[in-house]
C-alpha atoms as a PDB file:
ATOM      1  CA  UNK A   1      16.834 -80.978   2.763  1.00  0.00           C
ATOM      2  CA  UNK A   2      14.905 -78.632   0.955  1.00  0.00           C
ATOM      3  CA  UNK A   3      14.984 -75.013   1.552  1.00  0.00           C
ATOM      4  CA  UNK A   4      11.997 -73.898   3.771  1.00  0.00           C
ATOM      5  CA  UNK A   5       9.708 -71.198   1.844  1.00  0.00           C
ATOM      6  CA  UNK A   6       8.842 -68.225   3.672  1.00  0.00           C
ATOM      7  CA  UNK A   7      11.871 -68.295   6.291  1.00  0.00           C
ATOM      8  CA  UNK A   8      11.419 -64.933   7.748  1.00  0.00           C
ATOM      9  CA  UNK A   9       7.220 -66.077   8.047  1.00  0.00           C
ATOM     10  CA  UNK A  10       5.954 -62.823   6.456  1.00  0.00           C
ATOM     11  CA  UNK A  11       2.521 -62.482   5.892  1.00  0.00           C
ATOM     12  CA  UNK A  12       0.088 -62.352   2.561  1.00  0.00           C
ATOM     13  CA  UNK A  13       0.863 -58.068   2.389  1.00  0.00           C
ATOM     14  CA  UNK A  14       4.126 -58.342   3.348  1.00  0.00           C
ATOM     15  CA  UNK A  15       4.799 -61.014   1.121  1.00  0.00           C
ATOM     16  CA  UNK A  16       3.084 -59.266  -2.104  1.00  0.00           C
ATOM     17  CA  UNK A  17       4.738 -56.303  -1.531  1.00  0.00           C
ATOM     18  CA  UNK A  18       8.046 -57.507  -1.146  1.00  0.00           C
ATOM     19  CA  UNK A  19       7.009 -59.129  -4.664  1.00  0.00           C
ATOM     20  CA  UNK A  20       5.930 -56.041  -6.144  1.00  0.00           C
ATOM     21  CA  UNK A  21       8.951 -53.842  -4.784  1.00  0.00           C
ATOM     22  CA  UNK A  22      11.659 -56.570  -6.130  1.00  0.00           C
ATOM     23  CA  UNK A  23       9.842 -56.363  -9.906  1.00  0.00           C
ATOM     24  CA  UNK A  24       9.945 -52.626  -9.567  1.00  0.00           C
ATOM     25  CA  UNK A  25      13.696 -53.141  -8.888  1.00  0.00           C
ATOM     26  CA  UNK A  26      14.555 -55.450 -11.798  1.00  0.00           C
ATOM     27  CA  UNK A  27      13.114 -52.580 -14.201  1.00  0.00           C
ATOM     28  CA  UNK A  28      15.051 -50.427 -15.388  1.00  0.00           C
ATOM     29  CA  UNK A  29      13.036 -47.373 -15.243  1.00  0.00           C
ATOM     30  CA  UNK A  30      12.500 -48.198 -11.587  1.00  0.00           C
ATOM     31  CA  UNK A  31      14.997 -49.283 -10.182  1.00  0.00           C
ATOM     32  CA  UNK A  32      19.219 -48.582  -9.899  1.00  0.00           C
ATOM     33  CA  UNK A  33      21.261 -51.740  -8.839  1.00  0.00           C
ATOM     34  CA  UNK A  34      24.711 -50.867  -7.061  1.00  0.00           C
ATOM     35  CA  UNK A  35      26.693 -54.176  -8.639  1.00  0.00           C
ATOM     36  CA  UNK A  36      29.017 -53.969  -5.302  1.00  0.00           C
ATOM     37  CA  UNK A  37      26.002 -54.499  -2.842  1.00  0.00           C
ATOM     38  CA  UNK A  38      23.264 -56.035  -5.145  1.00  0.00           C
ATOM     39  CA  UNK A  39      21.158 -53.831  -2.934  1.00  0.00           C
ATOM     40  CA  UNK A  40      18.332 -51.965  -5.964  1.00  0.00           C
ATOM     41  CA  UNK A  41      17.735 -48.214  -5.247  1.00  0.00           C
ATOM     42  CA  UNK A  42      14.345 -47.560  -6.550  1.00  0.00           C
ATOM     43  CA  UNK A  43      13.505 -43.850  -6.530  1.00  0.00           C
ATOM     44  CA  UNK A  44      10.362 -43.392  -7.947  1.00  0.00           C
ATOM     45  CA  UNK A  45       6.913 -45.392  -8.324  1.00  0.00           C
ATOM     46  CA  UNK A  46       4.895 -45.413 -11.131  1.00  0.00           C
ATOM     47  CA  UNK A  47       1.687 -43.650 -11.419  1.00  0.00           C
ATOM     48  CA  UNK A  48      -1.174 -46.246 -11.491  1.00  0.00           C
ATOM     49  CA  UNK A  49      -3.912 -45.397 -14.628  1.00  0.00           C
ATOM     50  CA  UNK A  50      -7.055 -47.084 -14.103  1.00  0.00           C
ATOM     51  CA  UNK A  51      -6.590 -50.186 -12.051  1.00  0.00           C
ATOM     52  CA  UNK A  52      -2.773 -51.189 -13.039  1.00  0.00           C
ATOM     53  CA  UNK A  53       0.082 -49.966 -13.850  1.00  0.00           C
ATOM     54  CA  UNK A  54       3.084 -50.921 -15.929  1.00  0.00           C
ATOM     55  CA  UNK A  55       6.552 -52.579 -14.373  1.00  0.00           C
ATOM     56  CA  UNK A  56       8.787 -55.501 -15.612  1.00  0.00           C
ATOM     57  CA  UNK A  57       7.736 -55.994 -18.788  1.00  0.00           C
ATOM     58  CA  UNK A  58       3.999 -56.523 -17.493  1.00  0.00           C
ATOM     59  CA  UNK A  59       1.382 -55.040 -15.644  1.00  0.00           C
ATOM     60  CA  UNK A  60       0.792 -55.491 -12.008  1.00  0.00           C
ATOM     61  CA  UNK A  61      -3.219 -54.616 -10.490  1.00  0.00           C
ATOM     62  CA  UNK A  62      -3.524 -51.749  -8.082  1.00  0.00           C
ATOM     63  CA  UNK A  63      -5.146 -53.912  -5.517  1.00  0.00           C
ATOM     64  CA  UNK A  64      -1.717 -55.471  -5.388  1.00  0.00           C
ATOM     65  CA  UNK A  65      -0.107 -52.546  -4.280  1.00  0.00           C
ATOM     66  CA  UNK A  66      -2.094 -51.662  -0.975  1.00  0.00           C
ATOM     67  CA  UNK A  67       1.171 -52.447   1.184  1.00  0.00           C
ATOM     68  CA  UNK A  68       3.247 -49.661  -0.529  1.00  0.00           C
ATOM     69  CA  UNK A  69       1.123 -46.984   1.491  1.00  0.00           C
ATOM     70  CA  UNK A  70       1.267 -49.117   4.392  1.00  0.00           C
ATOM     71  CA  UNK A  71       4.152 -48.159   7.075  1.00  0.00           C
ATOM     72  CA  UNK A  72       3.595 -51.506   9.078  1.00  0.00           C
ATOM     73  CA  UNK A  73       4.282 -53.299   6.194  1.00  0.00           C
ATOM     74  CA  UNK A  74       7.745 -50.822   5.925  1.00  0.00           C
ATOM     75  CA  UNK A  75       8.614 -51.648   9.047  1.00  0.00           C
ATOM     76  CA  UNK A  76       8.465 -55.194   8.902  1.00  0.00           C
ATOM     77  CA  UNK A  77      10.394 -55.349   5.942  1.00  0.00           C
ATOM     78  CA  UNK A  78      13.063 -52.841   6.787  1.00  0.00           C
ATOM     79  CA  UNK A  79      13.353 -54.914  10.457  1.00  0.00           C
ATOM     80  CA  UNK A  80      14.006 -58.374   8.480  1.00  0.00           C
ATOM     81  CA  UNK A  81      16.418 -56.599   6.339  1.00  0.00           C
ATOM     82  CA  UNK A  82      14.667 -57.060   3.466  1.00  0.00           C
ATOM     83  CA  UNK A  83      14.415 -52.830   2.236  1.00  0.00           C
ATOM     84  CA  UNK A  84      16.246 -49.323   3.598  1.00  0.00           C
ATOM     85  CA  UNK A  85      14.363 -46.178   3.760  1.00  0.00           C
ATOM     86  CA  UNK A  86      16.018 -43.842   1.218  1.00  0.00           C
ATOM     87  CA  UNK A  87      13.684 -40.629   2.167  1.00  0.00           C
ATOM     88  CA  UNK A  88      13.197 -38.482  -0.343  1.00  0.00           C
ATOM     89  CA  UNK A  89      14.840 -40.846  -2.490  1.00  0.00           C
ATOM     90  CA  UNK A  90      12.769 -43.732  -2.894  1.00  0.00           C
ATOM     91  CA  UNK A  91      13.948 -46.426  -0.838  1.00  0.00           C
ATOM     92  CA  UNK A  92      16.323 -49.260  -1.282  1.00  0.00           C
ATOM     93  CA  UNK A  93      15.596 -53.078  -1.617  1.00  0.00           C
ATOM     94  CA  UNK A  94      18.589 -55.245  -0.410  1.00  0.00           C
ATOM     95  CA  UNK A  95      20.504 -57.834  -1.586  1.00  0.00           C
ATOM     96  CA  UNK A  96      18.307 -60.125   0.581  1.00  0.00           C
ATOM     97  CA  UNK A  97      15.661 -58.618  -0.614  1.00  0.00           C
ATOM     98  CA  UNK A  98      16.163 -59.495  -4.487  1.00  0.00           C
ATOM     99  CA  UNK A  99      16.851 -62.795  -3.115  1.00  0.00           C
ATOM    100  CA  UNK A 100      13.521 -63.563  -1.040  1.00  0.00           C
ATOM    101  CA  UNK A 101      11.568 -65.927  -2.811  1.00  0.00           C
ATOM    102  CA  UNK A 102       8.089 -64.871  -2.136  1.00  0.00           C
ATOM    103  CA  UNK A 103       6.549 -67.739  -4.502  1.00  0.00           C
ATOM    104  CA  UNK A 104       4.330 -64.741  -5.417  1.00  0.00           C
ATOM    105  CA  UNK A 105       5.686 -63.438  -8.616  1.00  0.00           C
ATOM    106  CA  UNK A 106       3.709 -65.426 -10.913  1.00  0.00           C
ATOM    107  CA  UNK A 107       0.046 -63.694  -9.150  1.00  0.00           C
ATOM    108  CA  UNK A 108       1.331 -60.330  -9.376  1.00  0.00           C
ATOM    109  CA  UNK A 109       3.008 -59.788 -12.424  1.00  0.00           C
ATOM    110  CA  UNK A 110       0.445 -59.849 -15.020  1.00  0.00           C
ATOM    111  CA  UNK A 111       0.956 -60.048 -19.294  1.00  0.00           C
ATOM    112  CA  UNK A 112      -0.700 -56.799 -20.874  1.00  0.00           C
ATOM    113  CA  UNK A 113      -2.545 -56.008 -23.421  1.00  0.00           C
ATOM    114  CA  UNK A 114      -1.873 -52.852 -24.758  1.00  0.00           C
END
């Protein structure tokens, strides 16, 4: 039987920013991995310049991001396991986290051109 997409039934800004918080995570200037947990630390986000800004090798578009200042969103997330608050640190994406398959990296992540 084939796995079910979107188990936990987030919704569309849940879902995106789960997306844009695991890319964050899987770059290096981002994001810390503890290799015992698998759970990402990532302690700072980038600064946006015009309408983007730069993560994972791509870009990803501002109006992307409009769940990161959202604490509903936080919530949800953090309830389902998916992130820990790390305050002042950041916060912290878990293992299950990384391992969501939002089927919404391929919208979000964007090539650049400069």
């Amino acid at each position: 039987m084939a796995e079910k997409r979107n188990p936990l039934k987030l919704n569309a800004l849940q879902l995106k920013t789960l997306t844009v918080l695991q890319i964050l995570a899987e770059d290096s200037n981002h994001g810390v991995q503890d290799e015992a947990t698998g759970m990402v630390q990532i302690g700072q986000m980038p600064h946006a310049h015009g309408n983007h800004f730069h993560a994972g090798g791509g870009v990803i578009l501002t109006s992307d991001t409009t769940g990161l200042s959202n604490p509903a969103v936080f919530r949800v997330l953090q309830r389902k396991g998916l992130v820990q608050p790390g305050f002042p640190m950041g916060l912290t994406v878990t293992a299950a986290g990384m391992a969501y398959d939002t089927g919404m990296r391929d919208k979000i992540l964007h090539g650049t051109d400069h």
